[in-house]
C-alpha atoms as a PDB file:
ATOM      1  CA  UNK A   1     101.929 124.827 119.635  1.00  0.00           C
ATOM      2  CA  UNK A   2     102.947 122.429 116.959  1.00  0.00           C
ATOM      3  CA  UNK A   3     100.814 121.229 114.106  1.00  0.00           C
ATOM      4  CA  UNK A   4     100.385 118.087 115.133  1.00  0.00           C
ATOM      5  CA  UNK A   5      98.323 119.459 118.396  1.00  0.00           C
ATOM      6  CA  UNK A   6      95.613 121.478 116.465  1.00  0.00           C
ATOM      7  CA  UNK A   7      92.398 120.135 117.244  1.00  0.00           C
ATOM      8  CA  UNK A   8      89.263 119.563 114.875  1.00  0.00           C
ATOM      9  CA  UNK A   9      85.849 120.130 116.537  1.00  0.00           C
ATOM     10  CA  UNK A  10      82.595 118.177 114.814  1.00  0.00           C
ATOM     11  CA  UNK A  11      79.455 119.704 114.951  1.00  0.00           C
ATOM     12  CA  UNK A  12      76.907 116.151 113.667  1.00  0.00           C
ATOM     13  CA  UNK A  13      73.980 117.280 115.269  1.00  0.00           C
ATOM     14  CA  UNK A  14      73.941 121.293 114.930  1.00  0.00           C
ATOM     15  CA  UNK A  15      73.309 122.705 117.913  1.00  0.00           C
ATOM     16  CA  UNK A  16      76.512 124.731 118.155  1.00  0.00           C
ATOM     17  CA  UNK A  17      78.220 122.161 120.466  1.00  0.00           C
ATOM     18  CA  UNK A  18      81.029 120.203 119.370  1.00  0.00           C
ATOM     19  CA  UNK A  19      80.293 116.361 119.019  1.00  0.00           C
ATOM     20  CA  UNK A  20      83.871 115.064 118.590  1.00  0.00           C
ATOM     21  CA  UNK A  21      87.003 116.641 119.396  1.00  0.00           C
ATOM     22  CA  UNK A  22      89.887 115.371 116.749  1.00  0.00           C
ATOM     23  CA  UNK A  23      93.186 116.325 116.762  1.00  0.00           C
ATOM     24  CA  UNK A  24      95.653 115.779 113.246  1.00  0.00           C
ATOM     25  CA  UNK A  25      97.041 113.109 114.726  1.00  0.00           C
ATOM     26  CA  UNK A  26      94.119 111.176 115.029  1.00  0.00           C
ATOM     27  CA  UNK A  27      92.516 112.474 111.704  1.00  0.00           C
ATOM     28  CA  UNK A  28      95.655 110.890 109.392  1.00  0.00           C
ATOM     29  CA  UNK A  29      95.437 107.521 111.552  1.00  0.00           C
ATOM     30  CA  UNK A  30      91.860 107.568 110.024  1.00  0.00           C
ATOM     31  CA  UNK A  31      92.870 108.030 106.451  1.00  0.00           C
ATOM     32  CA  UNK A  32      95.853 106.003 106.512  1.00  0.00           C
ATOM     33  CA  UNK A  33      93.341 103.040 108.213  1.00  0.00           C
ATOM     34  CA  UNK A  34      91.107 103.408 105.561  1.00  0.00           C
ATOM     35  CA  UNK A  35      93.136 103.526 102.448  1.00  0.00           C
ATOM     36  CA  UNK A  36      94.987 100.860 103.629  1.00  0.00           C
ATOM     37  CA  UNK A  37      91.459  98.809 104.090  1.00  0.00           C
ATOM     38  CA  UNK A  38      90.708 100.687 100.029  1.00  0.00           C
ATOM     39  CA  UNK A  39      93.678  99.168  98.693  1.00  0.00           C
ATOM     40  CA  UNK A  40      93.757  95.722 100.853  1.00  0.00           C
ATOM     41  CA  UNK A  41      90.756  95.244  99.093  1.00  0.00           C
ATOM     42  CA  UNK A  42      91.250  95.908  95.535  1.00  0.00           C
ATOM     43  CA  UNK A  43      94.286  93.644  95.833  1.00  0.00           C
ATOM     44  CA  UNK A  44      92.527  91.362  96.968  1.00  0.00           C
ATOM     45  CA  UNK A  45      89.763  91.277  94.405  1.00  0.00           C
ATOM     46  CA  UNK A  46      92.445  91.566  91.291  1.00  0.00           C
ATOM     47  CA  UNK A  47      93.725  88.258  93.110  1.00  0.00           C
ATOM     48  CA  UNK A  48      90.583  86.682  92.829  1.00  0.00           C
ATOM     49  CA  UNK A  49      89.664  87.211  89.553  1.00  0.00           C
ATOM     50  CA  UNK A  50      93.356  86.306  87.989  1.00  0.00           C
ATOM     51  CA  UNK A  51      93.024  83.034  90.204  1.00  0.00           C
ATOM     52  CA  UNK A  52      89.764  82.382  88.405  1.00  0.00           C
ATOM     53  CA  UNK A  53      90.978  82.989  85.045  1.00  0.00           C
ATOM     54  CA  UNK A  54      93.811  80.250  86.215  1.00  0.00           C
ATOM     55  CA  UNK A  55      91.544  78.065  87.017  1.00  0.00           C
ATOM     56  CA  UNK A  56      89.712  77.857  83.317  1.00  0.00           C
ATOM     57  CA  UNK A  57      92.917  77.364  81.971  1.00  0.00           C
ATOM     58  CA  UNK A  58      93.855  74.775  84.128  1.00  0.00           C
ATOM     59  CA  UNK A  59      90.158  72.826  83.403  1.00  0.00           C
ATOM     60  CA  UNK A  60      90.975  73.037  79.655  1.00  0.00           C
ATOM     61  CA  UNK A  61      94.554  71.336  80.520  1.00  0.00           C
ATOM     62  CA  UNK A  62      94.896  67.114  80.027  1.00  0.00           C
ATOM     63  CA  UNK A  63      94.716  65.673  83.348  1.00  0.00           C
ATOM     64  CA  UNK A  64      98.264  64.897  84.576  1.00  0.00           C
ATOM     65  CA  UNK A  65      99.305  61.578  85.751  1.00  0.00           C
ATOM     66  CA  UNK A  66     100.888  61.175  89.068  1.00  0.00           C
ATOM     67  CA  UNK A  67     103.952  59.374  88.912  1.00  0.00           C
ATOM     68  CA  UNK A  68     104.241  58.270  92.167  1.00  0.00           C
ATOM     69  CA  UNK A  69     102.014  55.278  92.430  1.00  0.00           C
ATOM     70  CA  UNK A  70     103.866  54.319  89.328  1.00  0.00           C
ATOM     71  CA  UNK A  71     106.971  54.087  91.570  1.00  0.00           C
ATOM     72  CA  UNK A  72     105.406  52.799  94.334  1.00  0.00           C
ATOM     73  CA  UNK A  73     104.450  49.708  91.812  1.00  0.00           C
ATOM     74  CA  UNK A  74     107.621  49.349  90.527  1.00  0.00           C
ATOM     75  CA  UNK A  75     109.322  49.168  94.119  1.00  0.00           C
ATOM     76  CA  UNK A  76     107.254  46.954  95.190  1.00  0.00           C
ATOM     77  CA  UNK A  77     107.097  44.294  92.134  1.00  0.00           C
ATOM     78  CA  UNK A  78     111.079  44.644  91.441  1.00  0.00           C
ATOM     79  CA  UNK A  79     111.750  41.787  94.119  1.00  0.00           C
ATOM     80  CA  UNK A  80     109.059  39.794  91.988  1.00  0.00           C
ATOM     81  CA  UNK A  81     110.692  40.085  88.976  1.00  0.00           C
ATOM     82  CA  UNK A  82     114.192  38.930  89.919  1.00  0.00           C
ATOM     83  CA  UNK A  83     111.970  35.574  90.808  1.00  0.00           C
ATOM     84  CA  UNK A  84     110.217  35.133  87.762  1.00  0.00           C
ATOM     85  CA  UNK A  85     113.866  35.937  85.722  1.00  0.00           C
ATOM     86  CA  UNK A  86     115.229  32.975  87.823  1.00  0.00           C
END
Protein backbone atom coordinates (compact mmCIF):
# COMPACT_ATOMS: atom_id res chain seq x y z
CA UNK A 1 0.00 0.00 0.00
CA UNK A 2 1.59 3.11 -1.31
CA UNK A 3 1.37 6.55 0.20
CA UNK A 4 -0.56 7.95 -2.12
CA UNK A 5 -3.60 5.40 -1.11
CA UNK A 6 -3.78 6.30 2.67
CA UNK A 7 -7.03 7.59 3.40
CA UNK A 8 -8.08 10.59 5.78
CA UNK A 9 -11.40 10.09 7.64
CA UNK A 10 -13.37 13.55 8.89
CA UNK A 11 -15.26 13.43 11.82
CA UNK A 12 -17.49 17.38 11.36
CA UNK A 13 -20.24 16.42 13.34
CA UNK A 14 -18.78 14.12 16.30
CA UNK A 15 -20.59 11.30 16.58
CA UNK A 16 -17.75 8.86 15.96
CA UNK A 17 -18.71 8.34 12.26
CA UNK A 18 -16.61 9.51 9.58
CA UNK A 19 -18.16 12.43 7.46
CA UNK A 20 -15.70 12.47 4.53
CA UNK A 21 -13.39 9.94 3.43
CA UNK A 22 -10.09 11.74 1.76
CA UNK A 23 -7.38 10.12 0.42
CA UNK A 24 -3.63 12.20 -0.17
CA UNK A 25 -4.35 12.43 -3.43
CA UNK A 26 -7.29 14.34 -3.12
CA UNK A 27 -6.04 16.36 0.00
CA UNK A 28 -2.86 18.04 -2.17
CA UNK A 29 -5.39 18.73 -5.20
CA UNK A 30 -7.07 20.87 -2.43
CA UNK A 31 -4.04 22.80 -1.40
CA UNK A 32 -2.53 23.14 -4.66
CA UNK A 33 -6.34 24.59 -5.84
CA UNK A 34 -6.26 26.91 -3.24
CA UNK A 35 -2.86 28.42 -3.24
CA UNK A 36 -3.07 28.72 -6.67
CA UNK A 37 -6.58 30.78 -6.13
CA UNK A 38 -4.09 32.68 -2.86
CA UNK A 39 -1.59 33.69 -5.24
CA UNK A 40 -3.93 34.33 -8.50
CA UNK A 41 -5.22 36.80 -6.36
CA UNK A 42 -2.50 38.74 -4.88
CA UNK A 43 -1.18 39.05 -8.43
CA UNK A 44 -3.88 40.24 -9.38
CA UNK A 45 -4.39 42.95 -6.81
CA UNK A 46 -0.46 44.15 -7.09
CA UNK A 47 -1.67 44.58 -10.86
CA UNK A 48 -4.30 46.74 -9.95
CA UNK A 49 -2.83 49.00 -7.81
CA UNK A 50 0.53 49.56 -10.11
CA UNK A 51 -2.09 50.18 -13.02
CA UNK A 52 -3.60 52.86 -10.83
CA UNK A 53 -0.50 54.48 -9.90
CA UNK A 54 0.00 54.54 -13.98
CA UNK A 55 -2.84 56.05 -14.43
CA UNK A 56 -2.01 59.36 -12.09
CA UNK A 57 0.99 59.65 -13.89
CA UNK A 58 -0.45 59.49 -17.08
CA UNK A 59 -3.34 62.37 -15.93
CA UNK A 60 -0.42 64.64 -14.89
CA UNK A 61 1.14 64.02 -18.58
CA UNK A 62 0.35 66.96 -21.57
CA UNK A 63 -2.24 65.58 -23.70
CA UNK A 64 -0.63 64.13 -26.86
CA UNK A 65 -1.63 65.09 -30.26
CA UNK A 66 -2.60 62.52 -32.73
CA UNK A 67 -0.84 62.84 -35.80
CA UNK A 68 -2.94 61.16 -37.96
CA UNK A 69 -5.68 63.56 -38.80
CA UNK A 70 -2.76 65.80 -39.45
CA UNK A 71 -1.91 63.41 -42.34
CA UNK A 72 -5.13 62.76 -43.31
CA UNK A 73 -5.29 66.80 -43.96
CA UNK A 74 -2.31 66.97 -45.67
CA UNK A 75 -3.29 64.03 -48.16
CA UNK A 76 -6.15 65.31 -48.85
CA UNK A 77 -5.27 69.22 -49.49
CA UNK A 78 -1.83 68.27 -51.42
CA UNK A 79 -3.86 67.99 -54.82
CA UNK A 80 -5.18 71.59 -53.79
CA UNK A 81 -2.08 73.04 -53.47
CA UNK A 82 -0.45 72.04 -56.76
CA UNK A 83 -3.68 74.23 -58.09
CA UNK A 84 -3.27 77.20 -56.21
CA UNK A 85 0.89 77.02 -57.11
CA UNK A 86 -0.32 77.00 -60.79
Amino acid sequence: MGIENKKVNVDIDGDGKPDLNLDLKTLIIIVGGIISLTMTYSTLTKQIDINKQEIEVAKKLPPQQSLELLEQKIQFLTPFKSKLLD
